[in-house]
PDB file of N, CA and C in Angstrom:
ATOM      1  N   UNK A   1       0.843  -1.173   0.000  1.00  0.00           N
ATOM      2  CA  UNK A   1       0.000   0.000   0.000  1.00  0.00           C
ATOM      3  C   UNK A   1       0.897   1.248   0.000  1.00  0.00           C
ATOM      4  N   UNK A   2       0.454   2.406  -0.653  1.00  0.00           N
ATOM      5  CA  UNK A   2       1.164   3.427  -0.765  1.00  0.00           C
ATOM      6  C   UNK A   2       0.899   4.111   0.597  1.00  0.00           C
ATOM      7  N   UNK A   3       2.108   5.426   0.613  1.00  0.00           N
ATOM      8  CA  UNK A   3       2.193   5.530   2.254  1.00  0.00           C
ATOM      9  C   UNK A   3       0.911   7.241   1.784  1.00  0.00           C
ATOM     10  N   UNK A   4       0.811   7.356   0.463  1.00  0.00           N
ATOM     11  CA  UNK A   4      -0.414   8.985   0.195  1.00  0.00           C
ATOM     12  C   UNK A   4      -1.914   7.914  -0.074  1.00  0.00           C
ATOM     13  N   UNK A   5      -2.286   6.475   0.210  1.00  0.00           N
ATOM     14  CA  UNK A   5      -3.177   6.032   0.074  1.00  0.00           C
ATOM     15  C   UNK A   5      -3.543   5.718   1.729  1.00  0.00           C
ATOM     16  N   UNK A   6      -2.945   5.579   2.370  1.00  0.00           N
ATOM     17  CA  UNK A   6      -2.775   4.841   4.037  1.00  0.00           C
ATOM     18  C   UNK A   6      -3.536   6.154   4.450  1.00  0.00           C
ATOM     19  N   UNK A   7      -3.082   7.413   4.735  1.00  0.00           N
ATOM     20  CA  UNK A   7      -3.463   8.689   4.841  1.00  0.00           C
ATOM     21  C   UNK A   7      -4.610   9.440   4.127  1.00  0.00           C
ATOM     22  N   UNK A   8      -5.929   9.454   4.444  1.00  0.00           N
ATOM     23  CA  UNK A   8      -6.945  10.057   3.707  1.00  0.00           C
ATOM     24  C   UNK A   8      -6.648  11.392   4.220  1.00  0.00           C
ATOM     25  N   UNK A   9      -7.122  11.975   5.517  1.00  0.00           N
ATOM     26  CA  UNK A   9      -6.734  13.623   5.715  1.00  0.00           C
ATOM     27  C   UNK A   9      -6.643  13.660   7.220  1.00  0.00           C
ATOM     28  N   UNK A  10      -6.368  14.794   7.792  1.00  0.00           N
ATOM     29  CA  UNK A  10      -5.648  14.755   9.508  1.00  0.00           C
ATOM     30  C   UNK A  10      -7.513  15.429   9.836  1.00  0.00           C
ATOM     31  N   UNK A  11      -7.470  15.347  11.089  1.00  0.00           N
ATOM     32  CA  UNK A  11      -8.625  15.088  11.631  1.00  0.00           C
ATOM     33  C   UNK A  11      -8.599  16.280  12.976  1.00  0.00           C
ATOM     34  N   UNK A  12      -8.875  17.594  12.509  1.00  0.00           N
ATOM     35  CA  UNK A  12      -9.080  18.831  13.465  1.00  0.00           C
ATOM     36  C   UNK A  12     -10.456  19.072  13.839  1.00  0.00           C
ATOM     37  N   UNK A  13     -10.427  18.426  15.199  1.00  0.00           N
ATOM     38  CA  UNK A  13     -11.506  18.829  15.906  1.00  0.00           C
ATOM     39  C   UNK A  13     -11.116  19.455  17.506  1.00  0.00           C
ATOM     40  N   UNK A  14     -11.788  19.627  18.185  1.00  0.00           N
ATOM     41  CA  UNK A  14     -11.832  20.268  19.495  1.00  0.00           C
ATOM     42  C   UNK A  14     -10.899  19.524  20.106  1.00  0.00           C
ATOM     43  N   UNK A  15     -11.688  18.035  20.483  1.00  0.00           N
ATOM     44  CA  UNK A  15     -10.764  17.012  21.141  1.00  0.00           C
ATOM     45  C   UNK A  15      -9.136  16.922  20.733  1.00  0.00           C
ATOM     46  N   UNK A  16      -9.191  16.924  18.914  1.00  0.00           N
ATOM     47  CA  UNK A  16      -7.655  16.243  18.755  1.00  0.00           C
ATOM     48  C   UNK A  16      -6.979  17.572  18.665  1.00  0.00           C
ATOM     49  N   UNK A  17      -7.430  19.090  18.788  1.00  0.00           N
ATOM     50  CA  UNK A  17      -6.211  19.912  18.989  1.00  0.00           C
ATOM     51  C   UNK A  17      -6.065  19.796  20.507  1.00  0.00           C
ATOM     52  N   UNK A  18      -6.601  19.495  21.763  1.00  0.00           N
ATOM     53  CA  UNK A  18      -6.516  19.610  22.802  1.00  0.00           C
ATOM     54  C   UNK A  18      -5.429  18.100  23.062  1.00  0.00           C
ATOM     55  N   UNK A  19      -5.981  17.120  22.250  1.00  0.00           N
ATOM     56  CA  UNK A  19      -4.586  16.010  22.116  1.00  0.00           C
ATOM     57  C   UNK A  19      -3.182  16.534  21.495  1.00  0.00           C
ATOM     58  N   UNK A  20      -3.300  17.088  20.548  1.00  0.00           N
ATOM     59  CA  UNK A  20      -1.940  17.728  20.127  1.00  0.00           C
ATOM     60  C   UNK A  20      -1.326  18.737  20.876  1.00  0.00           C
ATOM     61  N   UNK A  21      -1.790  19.551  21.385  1.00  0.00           N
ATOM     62  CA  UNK A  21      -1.441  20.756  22.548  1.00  0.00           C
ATOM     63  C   UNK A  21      -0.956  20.201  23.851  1.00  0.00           C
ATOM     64  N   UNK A  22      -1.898  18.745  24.644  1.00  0.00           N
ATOM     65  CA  UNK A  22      -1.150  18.444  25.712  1.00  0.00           C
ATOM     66  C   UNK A  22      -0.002  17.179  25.738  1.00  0.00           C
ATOM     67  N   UNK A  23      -0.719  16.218  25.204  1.00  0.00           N
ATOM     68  CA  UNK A  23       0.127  15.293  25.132  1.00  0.00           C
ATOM     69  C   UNK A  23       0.486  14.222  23.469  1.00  0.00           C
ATOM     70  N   UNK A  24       0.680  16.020  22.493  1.00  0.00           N
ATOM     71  CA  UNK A  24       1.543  15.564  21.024  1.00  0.00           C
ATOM     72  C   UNK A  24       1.348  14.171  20.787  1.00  0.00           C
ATOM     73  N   UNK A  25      -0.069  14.566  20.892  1.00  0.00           N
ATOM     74  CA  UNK A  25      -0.556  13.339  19.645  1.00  0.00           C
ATOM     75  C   UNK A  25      -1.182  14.121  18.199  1.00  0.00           C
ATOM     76  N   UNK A  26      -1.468  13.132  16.809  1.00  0.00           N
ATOM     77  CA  UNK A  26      -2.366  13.759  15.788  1.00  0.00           C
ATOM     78  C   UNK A  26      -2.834  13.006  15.650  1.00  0.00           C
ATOM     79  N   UNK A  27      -4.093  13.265  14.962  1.00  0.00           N
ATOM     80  CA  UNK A  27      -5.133  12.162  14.438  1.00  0.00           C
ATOM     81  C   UNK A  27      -5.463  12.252  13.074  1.00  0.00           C
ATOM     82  N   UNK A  28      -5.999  10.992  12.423  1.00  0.00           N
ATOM     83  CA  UNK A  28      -6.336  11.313  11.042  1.00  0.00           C
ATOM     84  C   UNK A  28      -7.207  10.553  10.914  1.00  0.00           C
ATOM     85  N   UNK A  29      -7.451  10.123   9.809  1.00  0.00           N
ATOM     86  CA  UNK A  29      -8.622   9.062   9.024  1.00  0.00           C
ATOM     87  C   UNK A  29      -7.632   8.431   8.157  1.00  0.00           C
ATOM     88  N   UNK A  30      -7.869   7.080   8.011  1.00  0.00           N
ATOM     89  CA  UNK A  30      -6.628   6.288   7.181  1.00  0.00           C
ATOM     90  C   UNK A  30      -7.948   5.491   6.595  1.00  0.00           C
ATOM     91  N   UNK A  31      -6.932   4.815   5.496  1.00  0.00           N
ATOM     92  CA  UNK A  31      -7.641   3.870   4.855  1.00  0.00           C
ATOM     93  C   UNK A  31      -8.243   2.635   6.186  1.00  0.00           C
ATOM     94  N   UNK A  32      -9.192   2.321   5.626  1.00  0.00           N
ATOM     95  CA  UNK A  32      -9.873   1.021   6.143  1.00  0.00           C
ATOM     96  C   UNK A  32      -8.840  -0.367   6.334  1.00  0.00           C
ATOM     97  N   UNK A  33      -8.375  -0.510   5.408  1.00  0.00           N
ATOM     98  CA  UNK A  33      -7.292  -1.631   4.903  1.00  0.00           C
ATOM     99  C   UNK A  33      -5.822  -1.556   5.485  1.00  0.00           C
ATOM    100  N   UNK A  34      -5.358  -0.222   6.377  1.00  0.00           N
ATOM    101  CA  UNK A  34      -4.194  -0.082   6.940  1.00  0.00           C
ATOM    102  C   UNK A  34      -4.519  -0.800   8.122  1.00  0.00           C
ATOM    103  N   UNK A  35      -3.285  -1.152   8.439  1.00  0.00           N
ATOM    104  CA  UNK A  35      -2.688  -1.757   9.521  1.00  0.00           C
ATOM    105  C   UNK A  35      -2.185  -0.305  10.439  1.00  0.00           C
ATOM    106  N   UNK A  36      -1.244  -0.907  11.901  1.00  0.00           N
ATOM    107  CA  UNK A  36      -0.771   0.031  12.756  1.00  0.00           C
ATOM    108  C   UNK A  36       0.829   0.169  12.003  1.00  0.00           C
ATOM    109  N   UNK A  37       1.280  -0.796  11.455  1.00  0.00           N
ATOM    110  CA  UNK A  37       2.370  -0.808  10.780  1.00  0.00           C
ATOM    111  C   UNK A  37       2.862  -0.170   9.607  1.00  0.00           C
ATOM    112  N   UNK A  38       1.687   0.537   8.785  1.00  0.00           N
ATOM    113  CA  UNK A  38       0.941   1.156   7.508  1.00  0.00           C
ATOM    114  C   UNK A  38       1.274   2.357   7.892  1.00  0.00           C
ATOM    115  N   UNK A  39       0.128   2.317   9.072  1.00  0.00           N
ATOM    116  CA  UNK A  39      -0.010   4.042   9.427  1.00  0.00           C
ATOM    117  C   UNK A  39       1.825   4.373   9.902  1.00  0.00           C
ATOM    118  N   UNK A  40       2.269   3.880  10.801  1.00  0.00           N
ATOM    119  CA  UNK A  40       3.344   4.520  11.339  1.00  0.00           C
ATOM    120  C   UNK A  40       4.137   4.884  10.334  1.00  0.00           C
ATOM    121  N   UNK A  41       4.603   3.766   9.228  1.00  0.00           N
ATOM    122  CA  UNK A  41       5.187   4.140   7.962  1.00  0.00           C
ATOM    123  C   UNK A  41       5.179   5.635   7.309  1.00  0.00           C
ATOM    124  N   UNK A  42       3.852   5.394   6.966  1.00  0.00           N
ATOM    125  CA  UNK A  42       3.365   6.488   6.183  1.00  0.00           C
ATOM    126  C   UNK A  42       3.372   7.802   6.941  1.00  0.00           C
ATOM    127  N   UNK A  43       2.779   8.103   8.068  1.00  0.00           N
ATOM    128  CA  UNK A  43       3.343   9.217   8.751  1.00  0.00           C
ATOM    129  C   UNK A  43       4.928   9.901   9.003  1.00  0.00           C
ATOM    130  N   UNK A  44       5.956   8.385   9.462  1.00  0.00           N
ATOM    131  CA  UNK A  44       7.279   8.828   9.294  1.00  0.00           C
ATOM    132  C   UNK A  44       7.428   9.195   8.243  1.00  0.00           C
ATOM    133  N   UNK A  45       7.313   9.108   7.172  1.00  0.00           N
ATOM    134  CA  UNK A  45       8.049   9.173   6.104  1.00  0.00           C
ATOM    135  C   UNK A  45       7.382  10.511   4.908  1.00  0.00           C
ATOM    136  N   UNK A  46       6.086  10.519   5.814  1.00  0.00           N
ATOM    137  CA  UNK A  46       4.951  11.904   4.884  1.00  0.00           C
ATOM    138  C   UNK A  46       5.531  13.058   5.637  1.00  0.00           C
ATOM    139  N   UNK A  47       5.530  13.074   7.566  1.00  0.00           N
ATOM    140  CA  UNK A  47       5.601  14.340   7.454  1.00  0.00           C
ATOM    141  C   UNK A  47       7.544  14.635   8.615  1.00  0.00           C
ATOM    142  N   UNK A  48       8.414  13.229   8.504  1.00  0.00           N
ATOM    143  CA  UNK A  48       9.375  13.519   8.667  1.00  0.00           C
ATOM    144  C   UNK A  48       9.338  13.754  10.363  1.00  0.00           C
ATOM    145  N   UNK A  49       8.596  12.311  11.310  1.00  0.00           N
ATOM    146  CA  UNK A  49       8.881  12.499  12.623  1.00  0.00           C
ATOM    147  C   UNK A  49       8.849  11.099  13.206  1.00  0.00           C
ATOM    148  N   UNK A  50       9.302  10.684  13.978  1.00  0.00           N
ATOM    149  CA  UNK A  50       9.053   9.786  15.057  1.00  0.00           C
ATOM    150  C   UNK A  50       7.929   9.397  15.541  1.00  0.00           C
ATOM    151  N   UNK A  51       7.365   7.992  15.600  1.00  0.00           N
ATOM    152  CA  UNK A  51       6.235   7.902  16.341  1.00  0.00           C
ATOM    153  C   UNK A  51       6.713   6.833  16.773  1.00  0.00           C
ATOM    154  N   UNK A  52       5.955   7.319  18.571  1.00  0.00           N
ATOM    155  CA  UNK A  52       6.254   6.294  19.633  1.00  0.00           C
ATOM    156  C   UNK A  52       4.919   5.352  19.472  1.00  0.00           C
ATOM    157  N   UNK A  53       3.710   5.442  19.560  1.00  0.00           N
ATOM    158  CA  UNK A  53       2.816   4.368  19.116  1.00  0.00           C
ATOM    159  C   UNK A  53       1.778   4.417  18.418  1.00  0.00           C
ATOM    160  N   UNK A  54       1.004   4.076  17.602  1.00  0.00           N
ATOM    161  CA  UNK A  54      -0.164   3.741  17.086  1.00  0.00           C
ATOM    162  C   UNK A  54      -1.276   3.196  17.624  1.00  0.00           C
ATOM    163  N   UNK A  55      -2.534   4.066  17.744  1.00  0.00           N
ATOM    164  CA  UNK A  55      -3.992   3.492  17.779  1.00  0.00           C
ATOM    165  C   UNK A  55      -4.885   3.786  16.877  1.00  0.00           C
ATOM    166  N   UNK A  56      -5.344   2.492  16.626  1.00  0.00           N
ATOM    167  CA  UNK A  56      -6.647   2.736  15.715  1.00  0.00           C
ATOM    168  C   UNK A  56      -7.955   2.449  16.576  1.00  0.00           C
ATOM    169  N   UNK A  57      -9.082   3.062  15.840  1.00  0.00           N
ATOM    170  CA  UNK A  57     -10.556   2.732  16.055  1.00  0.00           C
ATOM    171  C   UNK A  57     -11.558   2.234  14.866  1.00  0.00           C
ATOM    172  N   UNK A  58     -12.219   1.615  14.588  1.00  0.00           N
ATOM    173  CA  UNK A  58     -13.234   1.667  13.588  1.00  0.00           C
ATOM    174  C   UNK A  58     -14.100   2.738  13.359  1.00  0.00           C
ATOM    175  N   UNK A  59     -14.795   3.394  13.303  1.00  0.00           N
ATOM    176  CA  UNK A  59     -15.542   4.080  13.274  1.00  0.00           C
ATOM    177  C   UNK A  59     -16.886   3.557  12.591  1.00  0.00           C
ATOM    178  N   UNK A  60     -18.271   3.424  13.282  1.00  0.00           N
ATOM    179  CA  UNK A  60     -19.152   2.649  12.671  1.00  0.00           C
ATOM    180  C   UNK A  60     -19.980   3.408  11.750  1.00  0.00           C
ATOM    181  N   UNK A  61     -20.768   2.465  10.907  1.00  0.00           N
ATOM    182  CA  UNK A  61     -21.837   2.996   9.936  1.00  0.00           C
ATOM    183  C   UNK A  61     -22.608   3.417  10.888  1.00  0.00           C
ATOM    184  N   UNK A  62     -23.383   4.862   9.980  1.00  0.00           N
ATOM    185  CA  UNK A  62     -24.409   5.496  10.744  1.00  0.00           C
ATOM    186  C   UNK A  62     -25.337   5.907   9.628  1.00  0.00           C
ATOM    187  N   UNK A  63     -26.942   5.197  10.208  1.00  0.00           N
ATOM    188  CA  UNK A  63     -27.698   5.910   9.668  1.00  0.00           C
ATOM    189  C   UNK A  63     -28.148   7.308   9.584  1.00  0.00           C
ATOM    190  N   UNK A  64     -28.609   8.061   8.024  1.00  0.00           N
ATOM    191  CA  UNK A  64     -29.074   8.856   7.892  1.00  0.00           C
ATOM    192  C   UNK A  64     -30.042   9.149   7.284  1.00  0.00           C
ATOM    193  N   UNK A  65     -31.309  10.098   7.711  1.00  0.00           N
ATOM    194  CA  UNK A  65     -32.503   9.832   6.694  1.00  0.00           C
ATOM    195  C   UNK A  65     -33.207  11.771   6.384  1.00  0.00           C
ATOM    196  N   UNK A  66     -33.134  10.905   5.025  1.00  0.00           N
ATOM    197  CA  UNK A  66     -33.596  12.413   4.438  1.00  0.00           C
ATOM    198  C   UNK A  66     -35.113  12.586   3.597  1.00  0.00           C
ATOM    199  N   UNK A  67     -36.489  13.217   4.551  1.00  0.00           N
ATOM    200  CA  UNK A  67     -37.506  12.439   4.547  1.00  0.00           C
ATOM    201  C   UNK A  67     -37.838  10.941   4.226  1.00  0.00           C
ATOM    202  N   UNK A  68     -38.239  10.251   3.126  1.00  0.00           N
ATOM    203  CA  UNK A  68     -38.864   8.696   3.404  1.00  0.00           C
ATOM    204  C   UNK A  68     -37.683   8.051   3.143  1.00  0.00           C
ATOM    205  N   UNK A  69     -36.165   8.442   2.580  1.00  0.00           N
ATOM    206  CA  UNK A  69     -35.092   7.397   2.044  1.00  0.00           C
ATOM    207  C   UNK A  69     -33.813   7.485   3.179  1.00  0.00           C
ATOM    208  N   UNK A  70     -34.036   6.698   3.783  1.00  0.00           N
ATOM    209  CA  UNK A  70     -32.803   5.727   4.689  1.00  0.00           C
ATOM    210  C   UNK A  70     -31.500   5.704   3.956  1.00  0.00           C
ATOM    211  N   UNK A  71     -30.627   6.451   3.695  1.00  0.00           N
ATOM    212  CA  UNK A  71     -29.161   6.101   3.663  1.00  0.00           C
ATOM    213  C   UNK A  71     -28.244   5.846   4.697  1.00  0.00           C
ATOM    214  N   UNK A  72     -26.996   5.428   4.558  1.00  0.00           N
ATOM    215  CA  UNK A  72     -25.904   4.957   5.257  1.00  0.00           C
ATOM    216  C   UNK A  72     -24.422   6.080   5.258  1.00  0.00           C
ATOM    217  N   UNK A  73     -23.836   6.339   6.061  1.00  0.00           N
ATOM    218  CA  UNK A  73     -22.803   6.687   5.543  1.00  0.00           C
ATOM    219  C   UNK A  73     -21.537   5.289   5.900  1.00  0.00           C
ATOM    220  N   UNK A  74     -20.730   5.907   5.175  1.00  0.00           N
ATOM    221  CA  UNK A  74     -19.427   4.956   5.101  1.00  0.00           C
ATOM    222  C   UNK A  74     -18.882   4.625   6.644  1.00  0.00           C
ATOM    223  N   UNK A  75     -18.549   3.529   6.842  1.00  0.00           N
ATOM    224  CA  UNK A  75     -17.511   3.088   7.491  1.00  0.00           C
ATOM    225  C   UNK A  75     -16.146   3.626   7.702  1.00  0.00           C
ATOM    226  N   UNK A  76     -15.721   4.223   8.355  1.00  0.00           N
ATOM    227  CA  UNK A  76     -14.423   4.717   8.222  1.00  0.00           C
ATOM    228  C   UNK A  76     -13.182   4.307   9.872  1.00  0.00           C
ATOM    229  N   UNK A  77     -11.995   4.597   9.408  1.00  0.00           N
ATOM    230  CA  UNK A  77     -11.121   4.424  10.605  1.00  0.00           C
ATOM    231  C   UNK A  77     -10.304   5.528  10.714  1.00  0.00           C
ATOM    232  N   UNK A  78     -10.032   5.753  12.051  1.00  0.00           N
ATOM    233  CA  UNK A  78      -9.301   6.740  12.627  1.00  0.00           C
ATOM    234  C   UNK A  78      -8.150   6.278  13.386  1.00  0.00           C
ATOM    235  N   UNK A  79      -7.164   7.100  13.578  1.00  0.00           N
ATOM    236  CA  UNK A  79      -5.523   6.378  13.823  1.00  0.00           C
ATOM    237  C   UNK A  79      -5.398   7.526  14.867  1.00  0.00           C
ATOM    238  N   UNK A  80      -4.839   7.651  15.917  1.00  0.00           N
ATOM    239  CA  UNK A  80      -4.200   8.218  16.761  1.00  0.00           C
ATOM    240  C   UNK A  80      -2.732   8.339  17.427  1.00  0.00           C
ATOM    241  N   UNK A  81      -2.077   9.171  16.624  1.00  0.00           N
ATOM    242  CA  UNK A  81      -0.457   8.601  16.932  1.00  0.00           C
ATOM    243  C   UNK A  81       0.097   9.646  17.343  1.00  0.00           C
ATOM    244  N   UNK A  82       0.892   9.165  18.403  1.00  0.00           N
ATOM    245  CA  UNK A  82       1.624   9.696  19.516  1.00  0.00           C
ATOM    246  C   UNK A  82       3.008  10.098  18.897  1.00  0.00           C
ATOM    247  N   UNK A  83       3.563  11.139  18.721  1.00  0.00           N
ATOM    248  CA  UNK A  83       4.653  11.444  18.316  1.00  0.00           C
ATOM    249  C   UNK A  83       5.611  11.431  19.504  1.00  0.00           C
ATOM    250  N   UNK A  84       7.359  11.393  18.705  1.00  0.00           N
ATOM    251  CA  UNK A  84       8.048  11.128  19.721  1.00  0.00           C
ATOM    252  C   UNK A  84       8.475  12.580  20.391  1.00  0.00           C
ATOM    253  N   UNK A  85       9.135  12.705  21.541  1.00  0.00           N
ATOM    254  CA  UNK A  85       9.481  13.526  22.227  1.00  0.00           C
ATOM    255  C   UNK A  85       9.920  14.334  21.357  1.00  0.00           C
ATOM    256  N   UNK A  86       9.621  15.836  21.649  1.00  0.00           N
ATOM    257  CA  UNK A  86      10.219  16.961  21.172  1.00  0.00           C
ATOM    258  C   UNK A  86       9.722  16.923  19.588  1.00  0.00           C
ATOM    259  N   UNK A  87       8.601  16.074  18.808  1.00  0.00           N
ATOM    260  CA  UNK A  87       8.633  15.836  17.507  1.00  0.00           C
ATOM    261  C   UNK A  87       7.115  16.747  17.328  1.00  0.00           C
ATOM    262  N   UNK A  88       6.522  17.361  16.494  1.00  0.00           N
ATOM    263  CA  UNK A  88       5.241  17.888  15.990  1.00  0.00           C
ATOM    264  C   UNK A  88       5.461  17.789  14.650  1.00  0.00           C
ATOM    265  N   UNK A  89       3.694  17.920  14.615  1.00  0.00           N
ATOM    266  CA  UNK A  89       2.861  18.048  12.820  1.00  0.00           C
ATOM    267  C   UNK A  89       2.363  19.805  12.967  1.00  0.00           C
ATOM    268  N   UNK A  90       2.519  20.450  12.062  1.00  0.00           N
ATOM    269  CA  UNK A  90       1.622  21.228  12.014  1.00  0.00           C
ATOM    270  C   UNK A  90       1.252  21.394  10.639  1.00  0.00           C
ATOM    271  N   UNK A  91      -0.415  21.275  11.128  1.00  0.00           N
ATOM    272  CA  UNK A  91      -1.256  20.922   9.741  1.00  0.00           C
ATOM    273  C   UNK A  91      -1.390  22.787   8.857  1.00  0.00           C
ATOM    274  N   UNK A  92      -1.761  23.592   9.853  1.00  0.00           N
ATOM    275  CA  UNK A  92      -1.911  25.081   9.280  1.00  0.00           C
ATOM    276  C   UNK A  92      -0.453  26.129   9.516  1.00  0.00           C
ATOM    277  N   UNK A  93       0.355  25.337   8.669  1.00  0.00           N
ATOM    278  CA  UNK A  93       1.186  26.823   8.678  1.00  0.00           C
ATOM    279  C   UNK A  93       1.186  28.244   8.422  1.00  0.00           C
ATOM    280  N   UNK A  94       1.518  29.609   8.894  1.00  0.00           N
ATOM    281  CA  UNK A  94       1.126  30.297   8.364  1.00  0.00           C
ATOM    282  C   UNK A  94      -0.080  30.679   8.910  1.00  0.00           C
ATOM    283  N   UNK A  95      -1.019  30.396   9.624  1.00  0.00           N
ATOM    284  CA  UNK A  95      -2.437  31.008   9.992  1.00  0.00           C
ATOM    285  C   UNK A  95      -2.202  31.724  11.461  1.00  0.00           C
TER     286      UNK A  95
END
């Protein structure tokens, strides 16, 4: 697997800047099909840091309904990785 396919996009919300601010972690959305071995790859080597460990989650299907038609959205996974000491991502340079 390619290490720009493993990586769909980094994942800024409330929670994960308050993870990156105290204890330098980032989060993203990865492919479904990565492993913890995938992700770490692809992060060392995309944005040039150390990672001390890898977590993933599934993230489940959720219904959605828009008057009488029931859709689904996708299945997706989220990765949570702990960078090593003294190491950061920053997603908005410049702002």
């Amino acid at each position: 697997m390619n290490v720009h396919d493993v990586i769909q996009r980094p994942l800024v919300t409330e929670k994960s800047t308050i993870g990156r601010e105290e204890n330098n972690l980032a989060t993203f959305a990865v492919n479904p099909a990565a492993n913890k071995h995938d992700i770490r790859r692809a992060v060392e080597e995309l944005f040039d840091v150390t990672v001390s460990s890898v977590r993933t989650m599934q993230q489940p299907r959720k219904t959605r309904r828009v008057g009488r038609v029931i859709g689904r959205r996708a299945q997706w996974k989220k990765a949570i990785v702990k960078l090593g000491e003294g190491q950061s991502i920053e997603f908005f340079e410049g702002v």
